[in-house]
PDB file of N, CA and C in Angstrom:
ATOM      1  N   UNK A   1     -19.961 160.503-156.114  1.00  0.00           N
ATOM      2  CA  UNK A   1     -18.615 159.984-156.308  1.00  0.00           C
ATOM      3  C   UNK A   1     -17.924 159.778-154.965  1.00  0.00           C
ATOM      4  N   UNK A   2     -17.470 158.561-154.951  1.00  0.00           N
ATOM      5  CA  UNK A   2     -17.064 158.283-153.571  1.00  0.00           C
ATOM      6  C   UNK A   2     -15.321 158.169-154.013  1.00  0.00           C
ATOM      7  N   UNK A   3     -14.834 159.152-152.945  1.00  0.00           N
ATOM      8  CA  UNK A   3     -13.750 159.366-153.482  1.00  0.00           C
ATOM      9  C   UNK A   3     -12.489 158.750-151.644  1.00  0.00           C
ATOM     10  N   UNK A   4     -10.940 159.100-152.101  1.00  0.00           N
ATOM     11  CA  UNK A   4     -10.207 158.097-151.817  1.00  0.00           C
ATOM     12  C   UNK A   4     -10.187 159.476-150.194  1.00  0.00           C
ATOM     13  N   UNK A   5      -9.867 158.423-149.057  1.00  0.00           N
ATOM     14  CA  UNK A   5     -10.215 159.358-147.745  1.00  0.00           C
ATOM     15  C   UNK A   5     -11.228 159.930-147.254  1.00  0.00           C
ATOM     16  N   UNK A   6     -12.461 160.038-147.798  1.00  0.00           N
ATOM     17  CA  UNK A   6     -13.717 160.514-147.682  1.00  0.00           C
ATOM     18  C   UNK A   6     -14.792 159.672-147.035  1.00  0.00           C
ATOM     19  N   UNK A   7     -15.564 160.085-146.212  1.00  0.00           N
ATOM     20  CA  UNK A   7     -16.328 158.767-145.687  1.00  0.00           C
ATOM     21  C   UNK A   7     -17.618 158.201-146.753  1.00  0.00           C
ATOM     22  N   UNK A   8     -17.787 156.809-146.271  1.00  0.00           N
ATOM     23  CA  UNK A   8     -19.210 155.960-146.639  1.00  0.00           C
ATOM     24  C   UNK A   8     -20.127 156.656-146.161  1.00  0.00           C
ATOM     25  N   UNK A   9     -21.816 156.659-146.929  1.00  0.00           N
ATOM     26  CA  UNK A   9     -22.706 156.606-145.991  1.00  0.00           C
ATOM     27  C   UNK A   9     -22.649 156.236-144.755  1.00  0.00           C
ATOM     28  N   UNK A  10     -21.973 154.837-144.111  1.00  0.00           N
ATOM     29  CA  UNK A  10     -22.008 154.402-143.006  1.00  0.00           C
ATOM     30  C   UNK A  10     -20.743 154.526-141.959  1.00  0.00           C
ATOM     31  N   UNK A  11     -20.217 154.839-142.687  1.00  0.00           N
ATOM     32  CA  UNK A  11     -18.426 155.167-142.231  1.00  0.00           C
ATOM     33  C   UNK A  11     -18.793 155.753-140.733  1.00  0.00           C
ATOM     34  N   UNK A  12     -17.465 155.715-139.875  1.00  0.00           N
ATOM     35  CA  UNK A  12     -17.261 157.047-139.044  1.00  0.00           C
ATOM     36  C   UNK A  12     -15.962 157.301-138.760  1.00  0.00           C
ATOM     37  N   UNK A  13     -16.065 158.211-137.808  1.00  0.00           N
ATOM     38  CA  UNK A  13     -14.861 158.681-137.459  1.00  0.00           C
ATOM     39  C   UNK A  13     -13.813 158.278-136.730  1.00  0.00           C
ATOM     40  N   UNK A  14     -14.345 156.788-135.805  1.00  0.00           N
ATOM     41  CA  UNK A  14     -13.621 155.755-134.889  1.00  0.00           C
ATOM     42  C   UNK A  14     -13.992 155.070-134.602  1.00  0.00           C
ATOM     43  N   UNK A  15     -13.421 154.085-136.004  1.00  0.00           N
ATOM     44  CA  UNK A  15     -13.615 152.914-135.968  1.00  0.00           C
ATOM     45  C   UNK A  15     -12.821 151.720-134.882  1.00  0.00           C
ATOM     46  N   UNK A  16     -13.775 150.818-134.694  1.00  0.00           N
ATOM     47  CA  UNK A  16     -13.326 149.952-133.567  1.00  0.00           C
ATOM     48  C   UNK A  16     -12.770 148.500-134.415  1.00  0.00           C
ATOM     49  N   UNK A  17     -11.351 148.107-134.189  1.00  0.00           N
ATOM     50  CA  UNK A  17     -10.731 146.855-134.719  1.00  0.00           C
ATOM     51  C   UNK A  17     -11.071 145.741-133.931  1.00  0.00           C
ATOM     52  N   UNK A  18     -11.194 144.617-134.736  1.00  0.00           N
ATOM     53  CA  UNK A  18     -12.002 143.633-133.734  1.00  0.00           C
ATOM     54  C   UNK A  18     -10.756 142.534-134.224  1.00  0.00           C
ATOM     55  N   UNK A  19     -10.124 141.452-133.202  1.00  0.00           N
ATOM     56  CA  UNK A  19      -9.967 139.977-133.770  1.00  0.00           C
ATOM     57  C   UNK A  19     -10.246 139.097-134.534  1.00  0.00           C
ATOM     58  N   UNK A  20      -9.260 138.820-135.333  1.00  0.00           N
ATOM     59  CA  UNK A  20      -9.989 137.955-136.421  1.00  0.00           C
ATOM     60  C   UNK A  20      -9.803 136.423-135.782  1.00  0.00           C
ATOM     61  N   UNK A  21     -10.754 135.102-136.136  1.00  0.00           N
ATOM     62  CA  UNK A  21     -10.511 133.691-135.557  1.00  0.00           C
ATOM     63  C   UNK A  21     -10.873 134.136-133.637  1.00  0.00           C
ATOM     64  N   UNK A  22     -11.596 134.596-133.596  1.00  0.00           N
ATOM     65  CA  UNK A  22     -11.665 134.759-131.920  1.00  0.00           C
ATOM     66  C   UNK A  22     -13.085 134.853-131.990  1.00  0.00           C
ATOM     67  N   UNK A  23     -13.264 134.298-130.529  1.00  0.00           N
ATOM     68  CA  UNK A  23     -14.607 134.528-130.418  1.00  0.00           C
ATOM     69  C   UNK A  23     -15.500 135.951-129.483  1.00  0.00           C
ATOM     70  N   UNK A  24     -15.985 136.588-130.410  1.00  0.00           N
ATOM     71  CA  UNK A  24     -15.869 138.325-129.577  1.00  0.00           C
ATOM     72  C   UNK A  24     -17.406 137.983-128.968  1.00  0.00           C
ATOM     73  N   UNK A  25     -17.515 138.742-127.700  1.00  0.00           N
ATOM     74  CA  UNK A  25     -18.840 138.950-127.149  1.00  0.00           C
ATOM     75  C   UNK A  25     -18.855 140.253-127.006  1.00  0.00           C
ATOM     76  N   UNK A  26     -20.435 140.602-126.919  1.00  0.00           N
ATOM     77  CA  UNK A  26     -20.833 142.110-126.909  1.00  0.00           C
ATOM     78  C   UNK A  26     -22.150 142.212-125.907  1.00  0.00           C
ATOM     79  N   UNK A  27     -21.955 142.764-125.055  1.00  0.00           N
ATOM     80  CA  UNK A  27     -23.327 143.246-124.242  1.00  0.00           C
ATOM     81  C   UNK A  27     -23.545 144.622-124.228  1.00  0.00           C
ATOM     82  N   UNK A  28     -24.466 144.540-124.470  1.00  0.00           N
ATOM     83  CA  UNK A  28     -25.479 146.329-124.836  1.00  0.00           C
ATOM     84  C   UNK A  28     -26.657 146.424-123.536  1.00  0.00           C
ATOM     85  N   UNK A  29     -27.221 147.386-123.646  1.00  0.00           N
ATOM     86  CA  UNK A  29     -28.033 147.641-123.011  1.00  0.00           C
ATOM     87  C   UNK A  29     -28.590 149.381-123.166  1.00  0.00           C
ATOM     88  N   UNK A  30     -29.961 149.758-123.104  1.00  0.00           N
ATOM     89  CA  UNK A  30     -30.104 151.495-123.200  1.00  0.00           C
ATOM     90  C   UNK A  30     -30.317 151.754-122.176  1.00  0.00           C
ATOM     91  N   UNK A  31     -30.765 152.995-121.781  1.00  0.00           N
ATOM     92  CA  UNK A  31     -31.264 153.726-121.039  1.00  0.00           C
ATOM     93  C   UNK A  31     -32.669 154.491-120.921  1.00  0.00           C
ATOM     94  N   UNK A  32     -33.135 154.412-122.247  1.00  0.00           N
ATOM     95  CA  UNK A  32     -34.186 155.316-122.876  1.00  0.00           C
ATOM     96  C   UNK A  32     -35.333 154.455-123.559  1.00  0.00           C
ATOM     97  N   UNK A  33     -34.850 154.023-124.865  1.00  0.00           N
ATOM     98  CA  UNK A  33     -36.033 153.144-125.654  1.00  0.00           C
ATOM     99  C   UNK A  33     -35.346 152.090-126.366  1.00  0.00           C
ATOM    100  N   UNK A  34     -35.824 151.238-126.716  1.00  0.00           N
ATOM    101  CA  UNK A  34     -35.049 150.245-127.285  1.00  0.00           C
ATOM    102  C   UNK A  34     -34.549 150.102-128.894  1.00  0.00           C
ATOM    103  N   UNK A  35     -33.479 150.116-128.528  1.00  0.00           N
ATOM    104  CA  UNK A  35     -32.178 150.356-130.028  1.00  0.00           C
ATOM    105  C   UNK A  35     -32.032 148.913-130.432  1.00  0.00           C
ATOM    106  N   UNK A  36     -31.570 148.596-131.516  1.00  0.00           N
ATOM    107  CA  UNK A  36     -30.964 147.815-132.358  1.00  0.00           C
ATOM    108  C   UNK A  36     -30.105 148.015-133.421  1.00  0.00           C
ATOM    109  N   UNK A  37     -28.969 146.519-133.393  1.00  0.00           N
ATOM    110  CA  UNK A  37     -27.740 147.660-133.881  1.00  0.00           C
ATOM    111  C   UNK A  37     -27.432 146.208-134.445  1.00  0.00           C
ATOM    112  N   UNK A  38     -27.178 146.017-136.092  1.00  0.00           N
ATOM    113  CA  UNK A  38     -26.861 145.297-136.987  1.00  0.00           C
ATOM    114  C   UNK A  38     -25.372 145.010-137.480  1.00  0.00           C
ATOM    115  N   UNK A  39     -24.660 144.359-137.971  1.00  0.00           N
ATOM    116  CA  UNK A  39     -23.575 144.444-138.945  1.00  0.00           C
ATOM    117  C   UNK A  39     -24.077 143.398-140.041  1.00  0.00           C
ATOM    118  N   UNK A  40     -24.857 143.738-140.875  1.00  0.00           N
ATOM    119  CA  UNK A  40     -25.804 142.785-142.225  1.00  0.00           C
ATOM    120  C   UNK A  40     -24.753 142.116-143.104  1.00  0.00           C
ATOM    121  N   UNK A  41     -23.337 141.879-142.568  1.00  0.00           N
ATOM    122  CA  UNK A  41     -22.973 140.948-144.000  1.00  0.00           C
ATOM    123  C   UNK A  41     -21.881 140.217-142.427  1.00  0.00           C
ATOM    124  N   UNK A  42     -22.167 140.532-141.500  1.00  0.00           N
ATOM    125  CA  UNK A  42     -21.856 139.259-140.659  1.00  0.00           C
ATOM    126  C   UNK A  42     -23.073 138.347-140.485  1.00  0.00           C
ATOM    127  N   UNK A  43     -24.592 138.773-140.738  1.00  0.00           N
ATOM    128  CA  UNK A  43     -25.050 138.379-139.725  1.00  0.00           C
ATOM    129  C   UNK A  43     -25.615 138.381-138.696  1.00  0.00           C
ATOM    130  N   UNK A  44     -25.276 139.399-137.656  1.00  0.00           N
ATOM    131  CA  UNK A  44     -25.235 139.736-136.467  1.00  0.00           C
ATOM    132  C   UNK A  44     -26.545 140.958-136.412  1.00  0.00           C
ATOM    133  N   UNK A  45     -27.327 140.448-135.335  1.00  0.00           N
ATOM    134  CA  UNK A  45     -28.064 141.661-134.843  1.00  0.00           C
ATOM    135  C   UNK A  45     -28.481 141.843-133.559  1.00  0.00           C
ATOM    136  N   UNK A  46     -28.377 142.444-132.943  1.00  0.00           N
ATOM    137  CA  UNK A  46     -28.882 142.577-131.145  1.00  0.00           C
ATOM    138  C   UNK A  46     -29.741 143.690-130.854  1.00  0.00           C
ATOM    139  N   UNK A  47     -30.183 143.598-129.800  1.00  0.00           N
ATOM    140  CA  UNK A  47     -31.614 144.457-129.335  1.00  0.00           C
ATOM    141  C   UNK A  47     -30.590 145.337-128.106  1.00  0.00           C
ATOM    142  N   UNK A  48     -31.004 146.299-127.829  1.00  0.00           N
ATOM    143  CA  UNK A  48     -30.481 146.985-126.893  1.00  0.00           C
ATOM    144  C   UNK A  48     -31.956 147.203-125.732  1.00  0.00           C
ATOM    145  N   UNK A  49     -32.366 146.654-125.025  1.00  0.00           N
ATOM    146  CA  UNK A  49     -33.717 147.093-124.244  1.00  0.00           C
ATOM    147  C   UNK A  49     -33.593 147.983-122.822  1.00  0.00           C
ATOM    148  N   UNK A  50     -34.273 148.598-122.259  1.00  0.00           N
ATOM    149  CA  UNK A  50     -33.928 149.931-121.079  1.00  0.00           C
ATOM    150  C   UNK A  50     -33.978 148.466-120.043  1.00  0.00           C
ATOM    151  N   UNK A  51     -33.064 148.698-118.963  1.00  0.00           N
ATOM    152  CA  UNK A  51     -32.895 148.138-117.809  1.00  0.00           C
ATOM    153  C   UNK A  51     -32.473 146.419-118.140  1.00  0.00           C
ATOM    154  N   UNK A  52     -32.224 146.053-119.122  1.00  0.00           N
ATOM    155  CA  UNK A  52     -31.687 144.658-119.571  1.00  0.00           C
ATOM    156  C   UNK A  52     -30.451 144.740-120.035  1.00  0.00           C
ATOM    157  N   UNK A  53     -29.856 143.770-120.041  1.00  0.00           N
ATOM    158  CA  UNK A  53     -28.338 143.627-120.415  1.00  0.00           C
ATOM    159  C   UNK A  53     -28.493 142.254-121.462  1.00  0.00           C
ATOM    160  N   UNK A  54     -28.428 142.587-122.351  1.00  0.00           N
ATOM    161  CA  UNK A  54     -28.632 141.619-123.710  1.00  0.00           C
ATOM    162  C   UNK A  54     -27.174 141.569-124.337  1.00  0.00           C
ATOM    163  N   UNK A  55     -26.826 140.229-124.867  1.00  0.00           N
ATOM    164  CA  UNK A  55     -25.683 139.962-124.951  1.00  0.00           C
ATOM    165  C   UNK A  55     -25.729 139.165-126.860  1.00  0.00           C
ATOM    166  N   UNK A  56     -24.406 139.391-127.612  1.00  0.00           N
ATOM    167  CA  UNK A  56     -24.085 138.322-128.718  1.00  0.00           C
ATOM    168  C   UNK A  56     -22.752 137.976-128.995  1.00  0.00           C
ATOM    169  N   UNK A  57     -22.359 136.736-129.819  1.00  0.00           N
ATOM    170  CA  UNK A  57     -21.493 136.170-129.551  1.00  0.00           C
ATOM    171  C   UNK A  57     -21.052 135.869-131.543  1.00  0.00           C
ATOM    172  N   UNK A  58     -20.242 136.241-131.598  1.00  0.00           N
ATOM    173  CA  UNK A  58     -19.573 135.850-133.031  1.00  0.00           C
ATOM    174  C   UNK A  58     -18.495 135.747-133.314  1.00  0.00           C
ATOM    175  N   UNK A  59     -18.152 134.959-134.673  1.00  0.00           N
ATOM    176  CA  UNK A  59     -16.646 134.946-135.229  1.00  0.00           C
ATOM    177  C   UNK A  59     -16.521 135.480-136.445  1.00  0.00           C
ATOM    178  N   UNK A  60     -15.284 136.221-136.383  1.00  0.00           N
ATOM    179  CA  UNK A  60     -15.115 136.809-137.821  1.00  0.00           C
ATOM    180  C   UNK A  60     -14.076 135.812-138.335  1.00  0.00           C
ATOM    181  N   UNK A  61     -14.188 135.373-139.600  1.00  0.00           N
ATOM    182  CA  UNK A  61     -13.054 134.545-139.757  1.00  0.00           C
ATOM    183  C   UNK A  61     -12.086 135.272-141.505  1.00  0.00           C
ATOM    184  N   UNK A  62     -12.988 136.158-141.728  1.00  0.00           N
ATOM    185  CA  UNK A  62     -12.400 137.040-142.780  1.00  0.00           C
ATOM    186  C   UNK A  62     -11.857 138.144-142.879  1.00  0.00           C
ATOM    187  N   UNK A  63     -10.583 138.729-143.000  1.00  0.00           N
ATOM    188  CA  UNK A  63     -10.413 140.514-142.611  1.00  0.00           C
ATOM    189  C   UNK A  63     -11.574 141.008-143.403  1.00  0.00           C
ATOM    190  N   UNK A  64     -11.579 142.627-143.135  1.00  0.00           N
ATOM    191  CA  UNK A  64     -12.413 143.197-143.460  1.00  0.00           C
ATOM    192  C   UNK A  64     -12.497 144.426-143.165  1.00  0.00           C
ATOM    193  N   UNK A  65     -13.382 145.638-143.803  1.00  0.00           N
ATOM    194  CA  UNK A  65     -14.505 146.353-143.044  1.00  0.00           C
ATOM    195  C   UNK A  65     -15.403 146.144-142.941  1.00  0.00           C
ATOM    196  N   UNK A  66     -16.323 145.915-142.093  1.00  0.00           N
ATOM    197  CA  UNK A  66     -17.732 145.754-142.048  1.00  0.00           C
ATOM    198  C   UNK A  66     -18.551 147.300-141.178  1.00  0.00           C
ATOM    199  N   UNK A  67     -19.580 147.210-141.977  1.00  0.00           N
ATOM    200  CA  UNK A  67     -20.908 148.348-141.668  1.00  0.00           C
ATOM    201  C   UNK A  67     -21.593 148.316-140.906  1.00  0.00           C
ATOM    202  N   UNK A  68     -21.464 148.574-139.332  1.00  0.00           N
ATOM    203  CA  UNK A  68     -22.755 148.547-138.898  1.00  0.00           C
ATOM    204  C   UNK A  68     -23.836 149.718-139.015  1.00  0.00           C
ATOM    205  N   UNK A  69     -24.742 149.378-138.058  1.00  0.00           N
ATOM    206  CA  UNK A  69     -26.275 150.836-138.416  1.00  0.00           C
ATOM    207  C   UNK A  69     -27.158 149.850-137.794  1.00  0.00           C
ATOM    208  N   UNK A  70     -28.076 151.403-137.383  1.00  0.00           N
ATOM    209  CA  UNK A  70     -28.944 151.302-136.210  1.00  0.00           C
ATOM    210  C   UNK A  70     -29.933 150.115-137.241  1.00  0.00           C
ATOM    211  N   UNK A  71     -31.004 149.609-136.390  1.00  0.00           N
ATOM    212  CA  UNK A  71     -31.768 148.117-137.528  1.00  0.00           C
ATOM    213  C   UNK A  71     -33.358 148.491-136.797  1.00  0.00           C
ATOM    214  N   UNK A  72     -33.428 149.435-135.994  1.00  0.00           N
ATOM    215  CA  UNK A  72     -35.142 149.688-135.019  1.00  0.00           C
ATOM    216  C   UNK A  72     -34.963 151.363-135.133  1.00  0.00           C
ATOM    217  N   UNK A  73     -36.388 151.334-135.426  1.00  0.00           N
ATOM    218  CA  UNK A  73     -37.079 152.620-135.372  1.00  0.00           C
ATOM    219  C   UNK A  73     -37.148 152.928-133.977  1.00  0.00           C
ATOM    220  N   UNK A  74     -36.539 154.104-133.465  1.00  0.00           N
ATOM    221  CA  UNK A  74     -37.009 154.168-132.189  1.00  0.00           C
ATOM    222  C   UNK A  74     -36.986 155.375-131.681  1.00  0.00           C
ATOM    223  N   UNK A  75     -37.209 155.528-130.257  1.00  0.00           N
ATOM    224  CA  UNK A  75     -37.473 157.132-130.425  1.00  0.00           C
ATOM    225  C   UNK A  75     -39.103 157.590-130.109  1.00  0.00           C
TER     226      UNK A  75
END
């Protein structure tokens, strides 16, 4: 039972507000092994690789919450 104030499976504790109608960029990069990090009902997925700086580019044009989560086994 998912109840009112309580988190999602995917929820957290600080969440980041993004612009709506704008065009947001994001560059990642690890340190360790290579991550990947999704938001599945934008769309959007990027690779995080050790010593690279990998970049993506999107528009949200709907309010929302959206879910992200890790998308690579890694480790």
């Amino acid at each position: 039972d998912l109840k009112k104030n309580h988190f999602r499976l995917l929820d957290v504790d600080n969440r980041i507000i993004l612009p709506m109608n704008n065009q947001i960029r994001i560059l990642v990069t690890a340190t360790d092994v290579i991550h990947s990090w999704t938001i599945p009902s934008l769309g959007i997925k990027v690779d995080a690789n050790p010593g690279r700086l990998n970049q993506t580019n999107f528009f949200i044009n709907r309010p929302g919450i959206y879910y992200g989560q890790c998308s690579e086994i890694c480790g």
